[in-house]
N, C-alpha and C. Protein backbone atom coordinates (compact mmCIF):
# COMPACT_ATOMS: atom_id res chain seq x y z
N UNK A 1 -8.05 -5.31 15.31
CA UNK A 1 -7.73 -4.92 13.96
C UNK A 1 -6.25 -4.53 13.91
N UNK A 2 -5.36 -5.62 13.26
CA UNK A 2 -4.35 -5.10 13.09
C UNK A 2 -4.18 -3.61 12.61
N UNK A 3 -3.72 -2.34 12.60
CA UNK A 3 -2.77 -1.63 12.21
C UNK A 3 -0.89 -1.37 12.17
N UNK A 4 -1.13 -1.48 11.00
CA UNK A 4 0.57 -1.34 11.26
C UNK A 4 1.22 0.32 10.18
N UNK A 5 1.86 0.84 10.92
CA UNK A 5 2.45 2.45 10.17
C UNK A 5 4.05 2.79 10.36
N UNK A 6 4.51 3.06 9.01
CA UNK A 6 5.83 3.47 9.38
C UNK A 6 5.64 4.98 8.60
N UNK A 7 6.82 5.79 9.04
CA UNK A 7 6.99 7.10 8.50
C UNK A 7 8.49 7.28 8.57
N UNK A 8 9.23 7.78 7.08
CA UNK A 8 10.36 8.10 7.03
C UNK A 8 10.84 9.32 6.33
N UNK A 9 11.66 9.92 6.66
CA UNK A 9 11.99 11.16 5.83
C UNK A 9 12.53 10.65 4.12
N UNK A 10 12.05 11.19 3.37
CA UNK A 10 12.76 10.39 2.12
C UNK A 10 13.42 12.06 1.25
N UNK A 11 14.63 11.76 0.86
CA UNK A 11 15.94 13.09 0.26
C UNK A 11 14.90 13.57 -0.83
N UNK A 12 13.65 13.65 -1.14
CA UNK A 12 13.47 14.43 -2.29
C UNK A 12 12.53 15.50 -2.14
N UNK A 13 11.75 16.35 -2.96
CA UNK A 13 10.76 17.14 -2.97
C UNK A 13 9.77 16.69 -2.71
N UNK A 14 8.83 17.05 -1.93
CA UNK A 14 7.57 16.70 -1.84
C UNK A 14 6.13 16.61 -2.74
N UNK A 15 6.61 17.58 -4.23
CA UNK A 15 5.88 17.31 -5.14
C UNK A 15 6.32 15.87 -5.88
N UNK A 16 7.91 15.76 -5.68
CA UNK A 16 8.24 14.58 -6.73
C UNK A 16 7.83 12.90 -5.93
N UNK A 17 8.01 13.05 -4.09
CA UNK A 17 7.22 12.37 -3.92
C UNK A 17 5.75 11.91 -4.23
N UNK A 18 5.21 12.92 -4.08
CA UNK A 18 3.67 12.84 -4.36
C UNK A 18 3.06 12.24 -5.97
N UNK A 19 4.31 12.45 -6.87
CA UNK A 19 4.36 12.07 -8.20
C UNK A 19 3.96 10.40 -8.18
N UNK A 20 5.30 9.95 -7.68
CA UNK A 20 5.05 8.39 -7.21
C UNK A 20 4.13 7.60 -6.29
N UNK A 21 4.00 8.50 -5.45
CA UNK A 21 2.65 7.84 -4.36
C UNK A 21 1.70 8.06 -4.61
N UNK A 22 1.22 9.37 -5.35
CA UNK A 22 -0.17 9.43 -5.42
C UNK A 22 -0.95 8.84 -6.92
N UNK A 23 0.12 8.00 -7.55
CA UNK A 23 -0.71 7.24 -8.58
C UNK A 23 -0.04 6.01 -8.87
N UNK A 24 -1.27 5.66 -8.71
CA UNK A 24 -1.47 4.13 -8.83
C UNK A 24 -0.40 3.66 -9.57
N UNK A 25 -0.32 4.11 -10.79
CA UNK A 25 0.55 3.27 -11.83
C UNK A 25 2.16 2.69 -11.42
N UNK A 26 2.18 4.26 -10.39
CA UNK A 26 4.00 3.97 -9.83
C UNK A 26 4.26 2.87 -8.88
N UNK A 27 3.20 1.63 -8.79
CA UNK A 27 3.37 1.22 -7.60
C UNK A 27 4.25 -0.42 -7.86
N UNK A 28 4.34 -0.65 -9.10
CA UNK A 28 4.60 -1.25 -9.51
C UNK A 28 6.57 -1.11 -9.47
N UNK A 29 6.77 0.22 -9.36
CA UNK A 29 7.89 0.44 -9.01
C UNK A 29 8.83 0.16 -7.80
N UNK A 30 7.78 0.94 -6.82
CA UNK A 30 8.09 1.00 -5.52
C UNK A 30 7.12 -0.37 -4.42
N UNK A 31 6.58 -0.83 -4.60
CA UNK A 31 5.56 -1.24 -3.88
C UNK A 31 5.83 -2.96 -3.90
N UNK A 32 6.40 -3.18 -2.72
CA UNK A 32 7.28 -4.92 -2.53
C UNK A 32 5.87 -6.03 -3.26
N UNK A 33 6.76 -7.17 -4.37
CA UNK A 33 6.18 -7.88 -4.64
C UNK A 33 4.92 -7.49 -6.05
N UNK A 34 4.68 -6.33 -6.23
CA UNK A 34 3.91 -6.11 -7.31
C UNK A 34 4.96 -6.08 -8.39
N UNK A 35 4.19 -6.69 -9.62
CA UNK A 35 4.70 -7.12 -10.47
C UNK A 35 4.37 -5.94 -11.57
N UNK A 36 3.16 -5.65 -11.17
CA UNK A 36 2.26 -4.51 -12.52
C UNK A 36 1.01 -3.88 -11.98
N UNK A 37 0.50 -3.13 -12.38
CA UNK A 37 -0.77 -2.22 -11.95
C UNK A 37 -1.66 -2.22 -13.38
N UNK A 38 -2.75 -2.66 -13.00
CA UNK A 38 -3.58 -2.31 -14.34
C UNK A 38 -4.91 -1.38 -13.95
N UNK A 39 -5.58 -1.71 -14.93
CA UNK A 39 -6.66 -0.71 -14.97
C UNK A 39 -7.10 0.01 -14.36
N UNK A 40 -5.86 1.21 -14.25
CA UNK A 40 -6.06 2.51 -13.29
C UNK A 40 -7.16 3.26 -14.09
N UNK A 41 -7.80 3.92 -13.19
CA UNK A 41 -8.86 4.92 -13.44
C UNK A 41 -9.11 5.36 -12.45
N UNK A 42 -9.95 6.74 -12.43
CA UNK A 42 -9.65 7.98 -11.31
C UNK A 42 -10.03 6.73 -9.81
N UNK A 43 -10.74 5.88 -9.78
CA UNK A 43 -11.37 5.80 -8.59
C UNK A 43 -10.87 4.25 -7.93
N UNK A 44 -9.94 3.40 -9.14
CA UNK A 44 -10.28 1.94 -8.77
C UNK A 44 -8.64 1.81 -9.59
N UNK A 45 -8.02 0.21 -9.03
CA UNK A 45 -6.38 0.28 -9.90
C UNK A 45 -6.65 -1.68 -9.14
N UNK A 46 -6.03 -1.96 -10.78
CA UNK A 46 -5.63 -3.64 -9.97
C UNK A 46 -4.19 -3.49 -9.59
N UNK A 47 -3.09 -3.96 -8.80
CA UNK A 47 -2.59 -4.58 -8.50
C UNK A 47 -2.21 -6.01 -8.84
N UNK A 48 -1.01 -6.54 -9.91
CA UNK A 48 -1.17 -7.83 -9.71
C UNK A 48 0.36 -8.56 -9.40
N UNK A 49 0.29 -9.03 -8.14
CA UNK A 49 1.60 -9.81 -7.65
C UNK A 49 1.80 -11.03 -8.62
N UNK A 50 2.86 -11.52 -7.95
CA UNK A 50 3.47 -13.33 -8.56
C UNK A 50 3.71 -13.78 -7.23
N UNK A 51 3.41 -14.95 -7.32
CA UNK A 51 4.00 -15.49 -6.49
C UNK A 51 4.99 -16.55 -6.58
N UNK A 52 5.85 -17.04 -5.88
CA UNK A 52 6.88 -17.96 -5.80
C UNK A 52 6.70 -18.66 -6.85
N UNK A 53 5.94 -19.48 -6.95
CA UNK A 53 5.74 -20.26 -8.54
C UNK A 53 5.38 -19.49 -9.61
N UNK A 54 5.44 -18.53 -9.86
CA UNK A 54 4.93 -17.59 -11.42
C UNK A 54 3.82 -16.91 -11.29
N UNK A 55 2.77 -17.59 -10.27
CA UNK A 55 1.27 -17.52 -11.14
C UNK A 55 1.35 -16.14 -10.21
N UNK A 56 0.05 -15.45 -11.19
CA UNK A 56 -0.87 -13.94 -11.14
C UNK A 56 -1.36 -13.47 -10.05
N UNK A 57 -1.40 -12.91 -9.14
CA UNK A 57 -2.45 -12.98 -8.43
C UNK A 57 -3.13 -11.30 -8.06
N UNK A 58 -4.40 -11.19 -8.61
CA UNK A 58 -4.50 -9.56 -8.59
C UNK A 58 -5.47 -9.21 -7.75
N UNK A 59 -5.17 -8.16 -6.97
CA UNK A 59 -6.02 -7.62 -6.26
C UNK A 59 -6.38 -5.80 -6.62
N UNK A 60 -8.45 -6.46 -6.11
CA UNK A 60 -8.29 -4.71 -6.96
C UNK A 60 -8.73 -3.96 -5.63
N UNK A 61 -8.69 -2.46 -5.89
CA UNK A 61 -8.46 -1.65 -4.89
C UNK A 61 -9.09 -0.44 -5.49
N UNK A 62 -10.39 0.17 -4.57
CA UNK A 62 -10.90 1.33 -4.64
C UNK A 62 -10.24 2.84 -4.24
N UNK A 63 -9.61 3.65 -4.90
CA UNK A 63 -9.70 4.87 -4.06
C UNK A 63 -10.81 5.52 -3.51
N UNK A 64 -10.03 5.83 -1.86
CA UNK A 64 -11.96 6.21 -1.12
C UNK A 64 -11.42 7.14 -0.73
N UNK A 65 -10.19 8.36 -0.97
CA UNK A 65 -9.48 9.43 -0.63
C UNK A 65 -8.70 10.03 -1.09
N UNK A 66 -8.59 11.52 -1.58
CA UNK A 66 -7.53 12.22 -2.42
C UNK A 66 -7.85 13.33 -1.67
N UNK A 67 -6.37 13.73 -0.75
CA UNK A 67 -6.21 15.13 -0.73
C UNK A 67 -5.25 15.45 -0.95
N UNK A 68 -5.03 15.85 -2.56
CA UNK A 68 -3.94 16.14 -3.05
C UNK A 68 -3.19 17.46 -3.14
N UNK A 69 -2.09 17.71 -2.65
CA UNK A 69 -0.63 15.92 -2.46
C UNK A 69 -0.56 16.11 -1.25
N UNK A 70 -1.50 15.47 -0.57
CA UNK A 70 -0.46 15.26 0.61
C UNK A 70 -1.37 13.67 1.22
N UNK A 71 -2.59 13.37 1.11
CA UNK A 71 -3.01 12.28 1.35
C UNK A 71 -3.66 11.12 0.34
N UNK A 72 -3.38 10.17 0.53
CA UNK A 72 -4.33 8.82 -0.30
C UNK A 72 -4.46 8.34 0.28
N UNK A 73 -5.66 7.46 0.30
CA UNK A 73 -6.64 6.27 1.12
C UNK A 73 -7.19 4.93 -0.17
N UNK A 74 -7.03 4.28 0.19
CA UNK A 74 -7.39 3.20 -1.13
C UNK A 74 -7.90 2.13 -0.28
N UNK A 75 -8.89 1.55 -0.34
CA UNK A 75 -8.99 0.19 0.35
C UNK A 75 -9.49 -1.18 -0.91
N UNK A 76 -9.08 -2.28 -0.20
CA UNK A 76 -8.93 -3.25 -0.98
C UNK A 76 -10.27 -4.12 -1.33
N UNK A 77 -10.95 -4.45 -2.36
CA UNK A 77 -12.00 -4.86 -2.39
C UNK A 77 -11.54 -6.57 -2.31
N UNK A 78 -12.36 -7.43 -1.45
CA UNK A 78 -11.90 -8.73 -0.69
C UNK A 78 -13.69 -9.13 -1.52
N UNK A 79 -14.61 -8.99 -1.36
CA UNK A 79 -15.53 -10.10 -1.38
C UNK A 79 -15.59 -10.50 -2.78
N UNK A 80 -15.71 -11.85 -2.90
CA UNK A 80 -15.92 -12.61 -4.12
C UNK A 80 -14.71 -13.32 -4.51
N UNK A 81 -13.10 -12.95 -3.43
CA UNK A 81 -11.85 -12.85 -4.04
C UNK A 81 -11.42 -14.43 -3.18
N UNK A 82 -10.09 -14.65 -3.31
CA UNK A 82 -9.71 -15.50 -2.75
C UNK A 82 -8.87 -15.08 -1.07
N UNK A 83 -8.60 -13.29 -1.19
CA UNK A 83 -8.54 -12.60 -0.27
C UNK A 83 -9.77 -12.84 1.06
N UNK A 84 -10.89 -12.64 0.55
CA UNK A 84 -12.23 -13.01 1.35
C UNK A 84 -12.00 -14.31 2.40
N UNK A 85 -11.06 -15.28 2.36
CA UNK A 85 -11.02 -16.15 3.69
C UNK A 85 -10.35 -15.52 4.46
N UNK A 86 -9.34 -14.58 4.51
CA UNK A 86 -9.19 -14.11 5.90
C UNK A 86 -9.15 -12.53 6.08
N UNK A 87 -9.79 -11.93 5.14
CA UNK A 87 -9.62 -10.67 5.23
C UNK A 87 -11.11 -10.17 5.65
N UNK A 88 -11.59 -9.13 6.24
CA UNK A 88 -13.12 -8.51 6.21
C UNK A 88 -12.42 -7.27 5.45
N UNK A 89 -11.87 -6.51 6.10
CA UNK A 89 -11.36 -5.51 4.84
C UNK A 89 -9.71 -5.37 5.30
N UNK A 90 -9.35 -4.71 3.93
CA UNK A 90 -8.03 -3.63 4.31
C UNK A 90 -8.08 -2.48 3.57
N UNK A 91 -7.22 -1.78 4.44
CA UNK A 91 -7.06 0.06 4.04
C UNK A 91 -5.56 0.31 4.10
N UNK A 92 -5.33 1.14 3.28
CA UNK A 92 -3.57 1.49 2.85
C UNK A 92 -3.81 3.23 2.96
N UNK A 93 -3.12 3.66 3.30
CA UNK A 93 -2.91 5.41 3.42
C UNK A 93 -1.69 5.99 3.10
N UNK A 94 -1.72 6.62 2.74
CA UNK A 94 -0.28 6.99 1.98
C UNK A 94 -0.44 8.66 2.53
N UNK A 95 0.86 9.47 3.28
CA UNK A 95 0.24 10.79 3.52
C UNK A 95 2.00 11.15 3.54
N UNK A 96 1.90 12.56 2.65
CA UNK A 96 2.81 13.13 2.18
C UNK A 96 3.19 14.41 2.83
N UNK A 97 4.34 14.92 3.40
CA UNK A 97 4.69 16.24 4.28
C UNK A 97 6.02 16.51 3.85
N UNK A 98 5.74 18.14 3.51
CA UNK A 98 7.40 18.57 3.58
C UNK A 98 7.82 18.46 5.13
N UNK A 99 8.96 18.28 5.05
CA UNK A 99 10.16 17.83 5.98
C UNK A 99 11.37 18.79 6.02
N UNK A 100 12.23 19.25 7.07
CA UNK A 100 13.59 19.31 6.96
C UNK A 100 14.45 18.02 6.52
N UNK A 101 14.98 18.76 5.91
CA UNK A 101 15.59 17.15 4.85
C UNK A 101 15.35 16.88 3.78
N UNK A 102 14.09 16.98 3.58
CA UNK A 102 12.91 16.14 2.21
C UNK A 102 11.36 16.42 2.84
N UNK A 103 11.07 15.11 2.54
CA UNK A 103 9.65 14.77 2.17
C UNK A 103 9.40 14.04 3.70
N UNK A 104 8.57 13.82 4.82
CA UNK A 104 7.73 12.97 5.38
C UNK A 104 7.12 12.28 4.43
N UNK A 105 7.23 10.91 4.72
CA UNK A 105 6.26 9.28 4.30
C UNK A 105 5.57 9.03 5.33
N UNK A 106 4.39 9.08 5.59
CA UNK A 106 3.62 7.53 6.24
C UNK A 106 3.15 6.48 5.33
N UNK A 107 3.02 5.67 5.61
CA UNK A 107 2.13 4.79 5.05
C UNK A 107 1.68 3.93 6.14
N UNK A 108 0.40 3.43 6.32
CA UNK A 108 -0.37 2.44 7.38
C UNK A 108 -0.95 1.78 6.10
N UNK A 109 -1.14 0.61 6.80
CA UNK A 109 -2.34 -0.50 6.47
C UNK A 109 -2.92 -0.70 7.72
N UNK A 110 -4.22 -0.90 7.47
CA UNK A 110 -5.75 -1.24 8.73
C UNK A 110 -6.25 -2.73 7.95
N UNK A 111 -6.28 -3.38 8.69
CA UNK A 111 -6.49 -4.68 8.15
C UNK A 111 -8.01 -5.39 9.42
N UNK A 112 -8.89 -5.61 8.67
CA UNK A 112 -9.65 -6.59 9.61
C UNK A 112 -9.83 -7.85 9.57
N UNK A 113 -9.33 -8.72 9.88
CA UNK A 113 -9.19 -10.68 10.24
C UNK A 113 -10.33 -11.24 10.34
N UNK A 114 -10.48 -12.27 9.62
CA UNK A 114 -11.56 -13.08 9.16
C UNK A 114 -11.17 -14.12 9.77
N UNK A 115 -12.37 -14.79 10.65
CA UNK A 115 -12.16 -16.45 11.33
C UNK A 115 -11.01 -16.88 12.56
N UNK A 116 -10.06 -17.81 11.98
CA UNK A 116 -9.08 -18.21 12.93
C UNK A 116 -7.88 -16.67 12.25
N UNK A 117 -7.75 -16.28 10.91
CA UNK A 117 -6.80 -15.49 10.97
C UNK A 117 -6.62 -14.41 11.79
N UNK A 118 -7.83 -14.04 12.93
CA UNK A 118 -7.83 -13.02 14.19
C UNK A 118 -7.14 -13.40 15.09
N UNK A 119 -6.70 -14.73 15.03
CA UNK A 119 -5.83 -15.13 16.07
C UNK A 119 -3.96 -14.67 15.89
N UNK A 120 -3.98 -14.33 15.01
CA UNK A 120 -2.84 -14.37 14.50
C UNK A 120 -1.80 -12.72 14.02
N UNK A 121 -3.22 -11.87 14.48
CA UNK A 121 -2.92 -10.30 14.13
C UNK A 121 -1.67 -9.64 14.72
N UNK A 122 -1.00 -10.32 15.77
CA UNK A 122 0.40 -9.60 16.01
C UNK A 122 0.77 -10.22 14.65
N UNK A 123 0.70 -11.12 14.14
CA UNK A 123 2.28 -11.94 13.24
C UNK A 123 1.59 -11.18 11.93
N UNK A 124 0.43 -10.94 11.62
CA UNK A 124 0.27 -10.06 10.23
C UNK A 124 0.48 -8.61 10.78
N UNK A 125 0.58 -7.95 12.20
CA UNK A 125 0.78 -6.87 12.00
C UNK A 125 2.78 -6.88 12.07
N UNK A 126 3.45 -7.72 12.64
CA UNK A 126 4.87 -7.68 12.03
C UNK A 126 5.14 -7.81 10.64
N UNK A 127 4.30 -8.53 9.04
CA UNK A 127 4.57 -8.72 8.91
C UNK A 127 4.22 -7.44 7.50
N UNK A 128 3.25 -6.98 8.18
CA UNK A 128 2.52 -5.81 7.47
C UNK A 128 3.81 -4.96 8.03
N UNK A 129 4.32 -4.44 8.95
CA UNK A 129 5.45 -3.31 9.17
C UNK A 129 6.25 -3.84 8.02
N UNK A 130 7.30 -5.00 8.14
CA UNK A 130 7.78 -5.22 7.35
C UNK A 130 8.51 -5.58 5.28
N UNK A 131 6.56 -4.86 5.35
CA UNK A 131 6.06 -4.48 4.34
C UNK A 131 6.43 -3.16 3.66
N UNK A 132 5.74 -2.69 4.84
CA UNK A 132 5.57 -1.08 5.16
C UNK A 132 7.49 -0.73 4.62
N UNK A 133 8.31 -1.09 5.51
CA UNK A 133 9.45 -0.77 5.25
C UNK A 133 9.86 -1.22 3.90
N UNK A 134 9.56 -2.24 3.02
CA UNK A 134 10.22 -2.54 1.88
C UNK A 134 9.36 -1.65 0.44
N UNK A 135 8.47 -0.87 1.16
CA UNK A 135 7.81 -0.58 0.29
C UNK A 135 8.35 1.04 0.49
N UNK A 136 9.07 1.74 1.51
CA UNK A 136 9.82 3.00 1.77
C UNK A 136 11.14 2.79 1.33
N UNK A 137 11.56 1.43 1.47
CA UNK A 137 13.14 1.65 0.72
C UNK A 137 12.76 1.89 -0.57
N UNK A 138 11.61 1.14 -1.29
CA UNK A 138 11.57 1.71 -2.53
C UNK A 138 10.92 2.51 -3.43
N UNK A 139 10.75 2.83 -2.21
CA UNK A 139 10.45 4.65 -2.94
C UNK A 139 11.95 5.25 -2.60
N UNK A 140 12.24 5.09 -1.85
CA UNK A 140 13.47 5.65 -1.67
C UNK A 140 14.74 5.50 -3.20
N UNK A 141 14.45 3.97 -3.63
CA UNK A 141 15.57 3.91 -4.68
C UNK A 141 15.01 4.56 -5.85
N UNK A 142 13.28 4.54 -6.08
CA UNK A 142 12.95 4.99 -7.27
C UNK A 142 12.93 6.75 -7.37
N UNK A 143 12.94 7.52 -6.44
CA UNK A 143 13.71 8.92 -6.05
C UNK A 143 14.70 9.24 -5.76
């Protein structure tokens, strides 16, 4: 099971972090490749990317964790989706700490590989870090 986690100090308050990470709606801000967030409600939020050619592509996502502010847990609902060929599940965590400096960030994704895509879990877990980081620079620019 791939995991991949980065953690960075980010210059602001730890409530004003927690503003942006701990709801859904801001993710659209900070969060590489999302285009928009819809139908947030306390427990469930779509997500919907573009891809290279225009088109939609949304994924929805349960919250299965709030310990607020300092943790979120959301995992991604895959069956029925077009996600479902290589995913069994994924999990995103978001966990918030005052810091000297600012704020502590983690964020992980837990990802489980479906079929031949298990063969391949170093190159989704590089590519999931690399995620991880574009999704801390921008939190970083949107604070």
């Amino acid at each position: 099971m791939p995991v991949a986690r980065r953690t960075r100090i980010v210059r602001a308050a730890a409530e004003d972090v927690w503003g942006v990470v701990g709801d859904p709606l801001h993710q659209g801000r900070w969060w590489p490749k999302v285009a928009r967030v819809e139908g947030v409600q306390p427990g469930a939020f779509t997500r919907v990317y573009t891809t290279a050619k225009g088109k939609p592509v949304r994924a929805d996502f349960r919250v299965t964790e709030i310990d607020e502010p300092h943790r979120r847990r959301w995992t991604q609902v895959v069956e029925g989706t077009p996600f479902e060929r290589f995913l069994h599940a994924s999990e995103e965590v978001a966990v918030v700490e005052p810091a000297d400096g600012g704020t502590s960030v983690t964020l992980e994704v837990r990802q489980r590989l479906r079929g031949l895509s298990r063969l391949g879990g170093f190159l989704v877990k590089r590519a999931t870090r690399r995620q991880l980081d574009e999704a801390l620079d921008g939190l970083e620019r949107v604070l």
